[in-house]
Protein backbone atom coordinates (compact mmCIF):
# COMPACT_ATOMS: atom_id res chain seq x y z
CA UNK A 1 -27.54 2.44 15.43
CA UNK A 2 -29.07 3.66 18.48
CA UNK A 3 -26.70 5.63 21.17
CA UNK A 4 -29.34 4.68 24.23
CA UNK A 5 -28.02 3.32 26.89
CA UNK A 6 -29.60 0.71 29.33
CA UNK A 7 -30.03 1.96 33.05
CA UNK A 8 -31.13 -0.36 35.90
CA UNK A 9 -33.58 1.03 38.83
CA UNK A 10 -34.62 -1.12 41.95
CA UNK A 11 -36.60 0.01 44.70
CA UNK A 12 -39.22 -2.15 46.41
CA UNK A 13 -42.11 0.52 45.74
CA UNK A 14 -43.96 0.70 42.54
CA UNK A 15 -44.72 4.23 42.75
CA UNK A 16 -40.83 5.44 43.65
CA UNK A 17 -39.67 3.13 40.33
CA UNK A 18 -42.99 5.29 38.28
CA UNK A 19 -41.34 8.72 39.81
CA UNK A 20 -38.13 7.73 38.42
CA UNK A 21 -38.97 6.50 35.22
CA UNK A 22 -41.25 9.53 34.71
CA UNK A 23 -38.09 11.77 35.31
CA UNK A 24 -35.92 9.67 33.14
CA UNK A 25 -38.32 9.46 30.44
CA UNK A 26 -36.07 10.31 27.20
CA UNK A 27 -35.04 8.45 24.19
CA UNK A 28 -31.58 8.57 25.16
CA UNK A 29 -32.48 6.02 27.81
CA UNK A 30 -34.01 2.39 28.33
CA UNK A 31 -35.27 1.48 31.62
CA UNK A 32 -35.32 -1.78 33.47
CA UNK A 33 -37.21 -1.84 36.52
CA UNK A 34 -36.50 -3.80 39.40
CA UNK A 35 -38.36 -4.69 42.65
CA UNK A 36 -36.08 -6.83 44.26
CA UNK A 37 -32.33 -7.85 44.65
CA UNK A 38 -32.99 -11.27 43.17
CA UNK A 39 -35.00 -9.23 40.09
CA UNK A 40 -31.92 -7.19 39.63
CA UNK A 41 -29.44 -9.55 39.73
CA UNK A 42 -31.33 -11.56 36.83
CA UNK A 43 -31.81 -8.37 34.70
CA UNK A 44 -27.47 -8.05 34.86
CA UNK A 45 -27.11 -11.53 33.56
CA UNK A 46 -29.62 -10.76 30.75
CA UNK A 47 -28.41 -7.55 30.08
CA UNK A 48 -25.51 -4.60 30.23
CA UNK A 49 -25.97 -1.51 31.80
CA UNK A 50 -24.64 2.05 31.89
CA UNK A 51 -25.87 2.83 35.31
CA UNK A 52 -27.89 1.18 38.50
CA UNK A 53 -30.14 3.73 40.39
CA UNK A 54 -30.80 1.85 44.01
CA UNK A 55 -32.53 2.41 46.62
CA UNK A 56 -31.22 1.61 49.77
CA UNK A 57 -34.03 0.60 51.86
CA UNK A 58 -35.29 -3.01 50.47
CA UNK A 59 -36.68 -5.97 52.57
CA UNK A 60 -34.92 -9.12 52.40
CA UNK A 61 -31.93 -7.93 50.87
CA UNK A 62 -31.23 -3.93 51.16
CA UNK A 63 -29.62 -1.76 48.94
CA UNK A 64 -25.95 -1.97 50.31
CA UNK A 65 -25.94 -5.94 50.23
CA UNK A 66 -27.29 -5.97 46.87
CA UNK A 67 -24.28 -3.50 45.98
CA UNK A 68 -21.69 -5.57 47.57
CA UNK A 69 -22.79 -8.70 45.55
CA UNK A 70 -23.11 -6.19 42.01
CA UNK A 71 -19.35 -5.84 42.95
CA UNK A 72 -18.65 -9.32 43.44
CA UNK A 73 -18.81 -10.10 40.12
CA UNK A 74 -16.60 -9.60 37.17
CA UNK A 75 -18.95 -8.45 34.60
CA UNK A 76 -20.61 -6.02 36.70
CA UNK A 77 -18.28 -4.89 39.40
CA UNK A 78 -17.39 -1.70 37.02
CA UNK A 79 -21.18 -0.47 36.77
CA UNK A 80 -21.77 3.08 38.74
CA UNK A 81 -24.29 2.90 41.19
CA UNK A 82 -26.31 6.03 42.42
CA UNK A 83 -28.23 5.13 45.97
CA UNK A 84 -31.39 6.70 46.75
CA UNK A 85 -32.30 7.37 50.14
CA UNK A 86 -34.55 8.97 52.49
CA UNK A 87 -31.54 9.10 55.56
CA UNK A 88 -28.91 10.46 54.10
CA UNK A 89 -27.70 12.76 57.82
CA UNK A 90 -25.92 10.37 59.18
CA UNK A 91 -22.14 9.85 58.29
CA UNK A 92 -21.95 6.00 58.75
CA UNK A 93 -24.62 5.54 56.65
CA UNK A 94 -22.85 7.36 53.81
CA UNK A 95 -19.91 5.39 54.62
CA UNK A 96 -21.45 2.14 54.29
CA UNK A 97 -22.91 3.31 50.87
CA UNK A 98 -19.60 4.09 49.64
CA UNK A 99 -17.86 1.04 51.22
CA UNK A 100 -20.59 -0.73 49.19
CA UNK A 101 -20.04 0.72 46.04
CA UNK A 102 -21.66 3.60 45.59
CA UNK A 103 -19.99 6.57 43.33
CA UNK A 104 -23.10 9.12 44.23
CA UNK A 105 -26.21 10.06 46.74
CA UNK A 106 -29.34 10.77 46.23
CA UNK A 107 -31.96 12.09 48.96
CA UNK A 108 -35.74 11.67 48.67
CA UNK A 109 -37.70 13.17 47.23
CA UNK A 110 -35.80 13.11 44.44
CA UNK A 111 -35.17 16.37 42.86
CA UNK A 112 -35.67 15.70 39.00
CA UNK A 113 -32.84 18.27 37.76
CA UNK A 114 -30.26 17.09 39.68
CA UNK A 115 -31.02 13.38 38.91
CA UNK A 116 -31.35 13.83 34.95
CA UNK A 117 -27.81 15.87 35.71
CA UNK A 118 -26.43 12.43 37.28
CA UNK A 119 -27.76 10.43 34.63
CA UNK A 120 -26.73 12.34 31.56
CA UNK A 121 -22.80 12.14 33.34
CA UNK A 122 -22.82 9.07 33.70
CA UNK A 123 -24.51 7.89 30.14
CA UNK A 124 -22.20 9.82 28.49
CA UNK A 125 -18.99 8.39 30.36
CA UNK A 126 -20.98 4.71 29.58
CA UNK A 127 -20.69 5.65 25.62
CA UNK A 128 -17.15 7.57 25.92
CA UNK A 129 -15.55 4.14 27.22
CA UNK A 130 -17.86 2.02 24.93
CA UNK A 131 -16.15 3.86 22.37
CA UNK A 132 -12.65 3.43 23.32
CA UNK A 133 -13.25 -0.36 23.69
CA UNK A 134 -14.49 -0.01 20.02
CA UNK A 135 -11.22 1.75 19.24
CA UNK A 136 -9.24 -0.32 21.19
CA UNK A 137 -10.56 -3.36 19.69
CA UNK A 138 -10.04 -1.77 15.80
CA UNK A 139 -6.25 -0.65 17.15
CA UNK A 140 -5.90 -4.27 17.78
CA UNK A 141 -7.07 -5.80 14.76
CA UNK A 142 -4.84 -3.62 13.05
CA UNK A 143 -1.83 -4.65 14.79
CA UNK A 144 -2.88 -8.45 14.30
CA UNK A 145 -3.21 -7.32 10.39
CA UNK A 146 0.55 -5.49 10.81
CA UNK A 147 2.17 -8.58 12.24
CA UNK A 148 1.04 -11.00 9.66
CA UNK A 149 1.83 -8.21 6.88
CA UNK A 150 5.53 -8.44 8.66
CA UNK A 151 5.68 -12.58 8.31
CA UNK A 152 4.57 -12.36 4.66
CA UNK A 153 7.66 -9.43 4.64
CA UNK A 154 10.08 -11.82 6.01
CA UNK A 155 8.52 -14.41 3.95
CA UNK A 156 9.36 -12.34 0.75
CA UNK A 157 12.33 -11.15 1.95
CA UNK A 158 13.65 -14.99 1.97
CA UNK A 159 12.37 -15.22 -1.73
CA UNK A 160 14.28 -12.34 -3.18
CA UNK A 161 16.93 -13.42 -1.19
CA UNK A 162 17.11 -16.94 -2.21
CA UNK A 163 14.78 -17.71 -4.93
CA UNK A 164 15.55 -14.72 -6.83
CA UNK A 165 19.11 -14.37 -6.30
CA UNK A 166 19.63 -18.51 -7.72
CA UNK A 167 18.74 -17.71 -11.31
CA UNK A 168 20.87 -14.89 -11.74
CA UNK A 169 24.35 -16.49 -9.89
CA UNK A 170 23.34 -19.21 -12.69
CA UNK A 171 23.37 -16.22 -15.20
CA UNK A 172 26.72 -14.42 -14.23
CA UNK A 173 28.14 -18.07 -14.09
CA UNK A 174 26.84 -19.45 -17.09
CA UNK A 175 28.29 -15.87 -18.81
CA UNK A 176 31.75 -16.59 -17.13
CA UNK A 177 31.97 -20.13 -18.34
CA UNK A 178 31.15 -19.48 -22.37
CA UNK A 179 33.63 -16.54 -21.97
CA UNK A 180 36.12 -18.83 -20.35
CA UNK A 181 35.31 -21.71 -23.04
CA UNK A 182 34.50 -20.08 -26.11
CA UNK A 183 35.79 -16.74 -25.72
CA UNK A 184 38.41 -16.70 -28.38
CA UNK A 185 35.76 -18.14 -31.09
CA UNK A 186 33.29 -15.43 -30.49
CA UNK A 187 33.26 -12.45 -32.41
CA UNK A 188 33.58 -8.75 -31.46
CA UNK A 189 29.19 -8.66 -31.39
CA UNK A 190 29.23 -11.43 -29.71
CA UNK A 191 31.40 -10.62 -27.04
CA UNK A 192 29.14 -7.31 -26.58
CA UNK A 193 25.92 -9.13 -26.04
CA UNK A 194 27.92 -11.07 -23.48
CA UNK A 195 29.08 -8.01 -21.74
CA UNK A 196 25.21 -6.65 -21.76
CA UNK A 197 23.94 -9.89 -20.02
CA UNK A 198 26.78 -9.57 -17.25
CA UNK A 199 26.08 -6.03 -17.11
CA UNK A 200 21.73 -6.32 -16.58
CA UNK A 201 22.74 -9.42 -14.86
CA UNK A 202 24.71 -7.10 -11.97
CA UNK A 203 22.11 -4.42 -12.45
CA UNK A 204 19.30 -6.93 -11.29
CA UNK A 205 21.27 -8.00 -8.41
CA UNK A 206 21.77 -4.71 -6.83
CA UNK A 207 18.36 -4.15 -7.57
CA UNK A 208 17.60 -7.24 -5.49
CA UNK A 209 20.33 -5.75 -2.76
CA UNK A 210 18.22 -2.60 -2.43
CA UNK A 211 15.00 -3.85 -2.47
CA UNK A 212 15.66 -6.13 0.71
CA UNK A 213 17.44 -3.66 2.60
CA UNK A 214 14.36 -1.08 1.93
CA UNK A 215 12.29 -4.31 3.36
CA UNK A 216 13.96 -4.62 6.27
CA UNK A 217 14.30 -1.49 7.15
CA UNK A 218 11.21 -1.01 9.21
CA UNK A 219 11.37 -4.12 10.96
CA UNK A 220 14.35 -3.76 13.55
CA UNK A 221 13.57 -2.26 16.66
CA UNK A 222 15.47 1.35 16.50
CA UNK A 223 18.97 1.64 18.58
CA UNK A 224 18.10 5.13 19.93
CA UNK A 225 20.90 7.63 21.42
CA UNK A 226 22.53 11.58 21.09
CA UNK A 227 23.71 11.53 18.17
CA UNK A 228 26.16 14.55 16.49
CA UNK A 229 24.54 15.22 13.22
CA UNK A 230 27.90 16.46 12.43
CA UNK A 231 29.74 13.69 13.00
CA UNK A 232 27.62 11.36 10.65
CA UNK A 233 27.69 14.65 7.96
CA UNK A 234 31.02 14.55 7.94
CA UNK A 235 31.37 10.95 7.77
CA UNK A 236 28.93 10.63 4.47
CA UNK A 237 31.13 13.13 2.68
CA UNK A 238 34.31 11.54 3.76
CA UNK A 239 32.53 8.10 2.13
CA UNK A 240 31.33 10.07 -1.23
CA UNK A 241 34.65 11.68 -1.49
CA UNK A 242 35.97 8.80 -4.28
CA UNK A 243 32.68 10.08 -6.25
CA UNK A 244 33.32 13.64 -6.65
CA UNK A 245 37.72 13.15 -6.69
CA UNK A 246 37.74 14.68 -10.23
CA UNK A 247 34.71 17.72 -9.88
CA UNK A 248 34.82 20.92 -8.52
CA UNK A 249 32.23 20.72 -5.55
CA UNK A 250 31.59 23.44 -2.97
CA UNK A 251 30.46 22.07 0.41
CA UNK A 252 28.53 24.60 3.06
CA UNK A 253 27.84 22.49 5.95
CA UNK A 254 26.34 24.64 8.59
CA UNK A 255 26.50 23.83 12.53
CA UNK A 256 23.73 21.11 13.43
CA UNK A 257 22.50 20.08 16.91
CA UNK A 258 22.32 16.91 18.58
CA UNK A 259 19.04 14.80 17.87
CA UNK A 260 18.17 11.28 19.42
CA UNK A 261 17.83 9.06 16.72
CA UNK A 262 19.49 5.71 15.82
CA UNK A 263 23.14 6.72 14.55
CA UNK A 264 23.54 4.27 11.62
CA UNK A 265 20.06 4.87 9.85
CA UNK A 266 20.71 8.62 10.21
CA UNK A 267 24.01 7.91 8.76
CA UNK A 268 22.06 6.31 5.78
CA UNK A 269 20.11 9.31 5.79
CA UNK A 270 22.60 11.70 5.18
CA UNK A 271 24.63 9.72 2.56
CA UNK A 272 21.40 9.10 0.70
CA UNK A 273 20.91 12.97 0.27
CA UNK A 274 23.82 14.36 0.25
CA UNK A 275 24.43 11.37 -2.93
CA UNK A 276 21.32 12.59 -4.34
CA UNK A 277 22.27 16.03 -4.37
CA UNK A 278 25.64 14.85 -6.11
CA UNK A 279 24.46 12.71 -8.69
CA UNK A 280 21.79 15.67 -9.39
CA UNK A 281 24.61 18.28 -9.60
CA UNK A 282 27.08 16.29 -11.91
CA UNK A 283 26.90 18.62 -15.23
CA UNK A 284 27.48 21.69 -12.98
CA UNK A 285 30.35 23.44 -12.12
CA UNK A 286 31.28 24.02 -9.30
CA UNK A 287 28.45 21.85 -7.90
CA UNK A 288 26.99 23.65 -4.64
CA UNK A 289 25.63 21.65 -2.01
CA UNK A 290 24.79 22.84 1.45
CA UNK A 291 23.69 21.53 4.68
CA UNK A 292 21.35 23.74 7.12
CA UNK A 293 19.44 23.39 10.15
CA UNK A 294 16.86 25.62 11.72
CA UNK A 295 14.27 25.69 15.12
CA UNK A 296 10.72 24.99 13.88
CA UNK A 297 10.04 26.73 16.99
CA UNK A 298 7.43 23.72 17.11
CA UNK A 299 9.87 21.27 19.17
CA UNK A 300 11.71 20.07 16.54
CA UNK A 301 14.56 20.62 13.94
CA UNK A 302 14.09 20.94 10.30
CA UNK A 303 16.96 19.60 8.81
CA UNK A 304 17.88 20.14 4.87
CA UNK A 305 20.00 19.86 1.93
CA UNK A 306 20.12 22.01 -1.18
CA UNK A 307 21.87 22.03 -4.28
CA UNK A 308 22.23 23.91 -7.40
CA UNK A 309 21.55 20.65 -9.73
CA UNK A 310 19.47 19.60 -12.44
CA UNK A 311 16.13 20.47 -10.28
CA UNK A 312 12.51 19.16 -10.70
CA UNK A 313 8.91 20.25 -11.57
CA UNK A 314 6.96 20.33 -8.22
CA UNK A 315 3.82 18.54 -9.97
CA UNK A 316 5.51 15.39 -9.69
CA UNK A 317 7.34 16.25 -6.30
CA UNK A 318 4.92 13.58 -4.59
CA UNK A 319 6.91 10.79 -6.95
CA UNK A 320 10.37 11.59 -5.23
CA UNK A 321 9.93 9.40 -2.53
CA UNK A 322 8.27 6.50 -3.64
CA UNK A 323 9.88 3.19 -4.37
CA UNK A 324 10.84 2.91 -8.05
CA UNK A 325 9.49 6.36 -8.79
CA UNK A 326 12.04 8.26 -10.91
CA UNK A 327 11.69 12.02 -12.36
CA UNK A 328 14.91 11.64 -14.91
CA UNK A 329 15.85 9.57 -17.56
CA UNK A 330 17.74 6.21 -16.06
CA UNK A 331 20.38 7.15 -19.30
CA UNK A 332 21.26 10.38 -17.77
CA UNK A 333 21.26 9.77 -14.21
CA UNK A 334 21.67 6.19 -12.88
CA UNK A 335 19.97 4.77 -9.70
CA UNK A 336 17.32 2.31 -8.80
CA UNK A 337 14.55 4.52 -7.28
CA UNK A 338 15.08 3.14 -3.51
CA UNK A 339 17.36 6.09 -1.94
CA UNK A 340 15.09 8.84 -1.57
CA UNK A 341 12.18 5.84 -0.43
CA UNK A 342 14.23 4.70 1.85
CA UNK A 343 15.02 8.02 3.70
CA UNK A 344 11.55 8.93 3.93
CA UNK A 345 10.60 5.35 5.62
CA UNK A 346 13.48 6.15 8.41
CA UNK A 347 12.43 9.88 9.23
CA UNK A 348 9.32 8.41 9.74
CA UNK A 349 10.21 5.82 11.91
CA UNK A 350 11.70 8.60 14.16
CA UNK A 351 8.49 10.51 13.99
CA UNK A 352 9.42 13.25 11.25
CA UNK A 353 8.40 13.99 7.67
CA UNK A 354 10.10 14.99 5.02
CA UNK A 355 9.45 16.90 1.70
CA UNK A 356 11.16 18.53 -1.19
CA UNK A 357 11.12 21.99 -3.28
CA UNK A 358 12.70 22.76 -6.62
CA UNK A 359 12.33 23.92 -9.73
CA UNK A 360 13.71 22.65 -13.23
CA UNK A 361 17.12 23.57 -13.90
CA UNK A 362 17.03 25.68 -10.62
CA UNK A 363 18.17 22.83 -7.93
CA UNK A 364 16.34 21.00 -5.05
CA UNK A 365 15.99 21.24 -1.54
CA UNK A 366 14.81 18.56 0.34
CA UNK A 367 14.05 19.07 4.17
CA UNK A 368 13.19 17.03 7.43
CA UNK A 369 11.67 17.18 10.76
CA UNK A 370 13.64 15.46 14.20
CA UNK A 371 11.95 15.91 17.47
CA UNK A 372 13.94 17.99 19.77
CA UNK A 373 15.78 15.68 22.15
CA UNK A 374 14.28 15.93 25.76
CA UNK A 375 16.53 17.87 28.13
CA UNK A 376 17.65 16.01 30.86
CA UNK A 377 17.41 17.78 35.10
CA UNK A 378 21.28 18.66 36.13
CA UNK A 379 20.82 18.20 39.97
CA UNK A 380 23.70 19.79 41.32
CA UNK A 381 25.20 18.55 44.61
CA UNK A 382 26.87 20.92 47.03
């Protein structure tokens, strides 16, 4: 695609419009020429230009009228317009070029340095803001794209809420009522394939639970404030307290600063991990897990939690945060796949990333970025 750009010139005189279109003879460039006001004001409905080069001194209609009505309309009030002239001393006269329109002077003769100078500025701010439109225009088909992606979201949300959820309430109920009818006629296998069917039954439906709330999760508009990372620490291990009442577990939670995030998604945050790092550390004893912060030095935190667990290869480290995506056996360790997914999609919603480090049989660490909160001015009053 060419990168020319169109450029209109008007002067009355065929030989000034030859001078200038021998000076501004280049490929990057496509010249229209003018002779009149009524000529140029044709050539802007037919066309779109970068830049008009005018002179000022024009029978019937002179340069500054024909300026004043370039500005007068809408689709070409924004062009830059250069004015050539040969009286260029006096101030009101450069007053009534600017008044008119103008954004830059030009005396005659023309010196051919200086005007290719003007020309290449102004081209190149012409295909700078042609490019942003382009952008612009790409930024907002994207956004149309993201907002219907979010109705067929809520769409499915309402499915696995509703449609999916109806088959298995008939399921768990259709379980309780042969247990409740035929229970004493059914033998001891029997009763075990019943308990199996409840069981997946339950299994789906948390499934289900998880998978909308890691749908909805990027939809609300965040609730933004200080938070104490301590505070919400604290409170996850307070919650995951029943889980560990019979192991030997050795907590190091280190100091953290304040961040501004939304308080109960980076409470889901840090129960997510710190149940990860659990779960992962259940055959050892004690079980270590430890909480640390530390200045990037780049503006923000980096956050982290390690344990002494069951670790991981790092050639499948990029599967730890994907939905589903599981590096153990579902025998050994249970879970759904969603925790680690759904931390991931909140850190980024408050502009960090996140990634993890381990080897197998070694423990994990996984870390995370938080913008530094913004200090606010103390104005002291006296």
């Amino acid at each position: 695609m060419s990168n020319s750009v169109n450029i209109l010139v008007v002067d009355d005189k065929p030989q000034n419009l030859a001078v200038l279109e021998s000076i501004l003879d280049d490929a990057d460039y496509r010249l229209t020429k003018a002779q009149s006001a009524q000529e140029a004001l044709v050539a802007l409905i037919d066309h779109e230009f970068a830049l008009i080069i005018l002179d000022v001194r024009m029978p019937d209609t002179n340069g500054f009228e024909l300026a004043q009505l370039i500005k007068e309309r809408r689709k070409t009030k924004d062009i830059p317009i250069i004015f050539v002239t040969a009286h260029y001393s006096e101030d009101q006269h450069v007053l009534s070029g600017y008044s008119a329109g103008a954004v830059d002077y030009l005396t005659k003769p023309v010196n051919p340095a200086i005007l290719r100078s003007k020309v290449s500025v102004f081209a190149d701010l012409y295909r700078k803001s042609k490019a942003l439109d382009e952008a612009n225009k790409t930024l907002y088909a994207r956004n149309q794209e993201l907002v219907a992606a979010n109705k067929e979201l809520e769409a499915f949300s309402y499915t696995v809420s509703h449609d999916l959820r109806a088959p298995l309430r008939h399921v768990s109920g259709f379980v309780q009522t042969l247990r409740d009818q035929a229970g004493s006629r059914l033998d001891e296998e029997s009763r075990r394939y019943l308990a199996r069917i409840e069981k997946a039954a339950g299994e789906m439906g948390k499934l289900i639970d998880h998978l909308l709330a890691f749908s909805q999760m990027g939809r609300g508009e965040l609730q933004l404030s200080l938070v104490d990372m301590n505070d919400l620490v604290n409170q996850a291990v307070s919650d995951l307290q029943p889980e560990v009442r019979q192991r030997h577990v050795q907590w190091d939670l280190a100091r953290l600063p304040k961040v501004e995030a939304d308080p109960a998604l980076m409470r889901q945050v840090w129960t997510n991990l710190l149940s990860n790092a659990l779960k992962y550390t259940r055959p050892r004893d004690p079980a270590q897990v430890k909480v640390g912060c530390e200045d990037s030095g780049r503006g923000e935190f980096v956050f982290s939690v390690r344990d002494n667990g069951v670790g991981f290869d790092m050639r499948y480290a990029s599967k730890l945060f994907g939905v589903f995506q599981r590096l153990h056996c579902a025998d050994e360790f249970e879970g759904v796949g969603i925790g680690l997914a759904s931390v991931r999609r909140i850190v980024a919603r408050h502009g960090g990333h996140i990634w993890a480090e381990g080897k197998p049989d070694a423990g994990a660490t996984i870390s995370f970025t938080l913008r530094k909160p913004v200090p606010t001015a103390v104005t002291s009053v006296e």
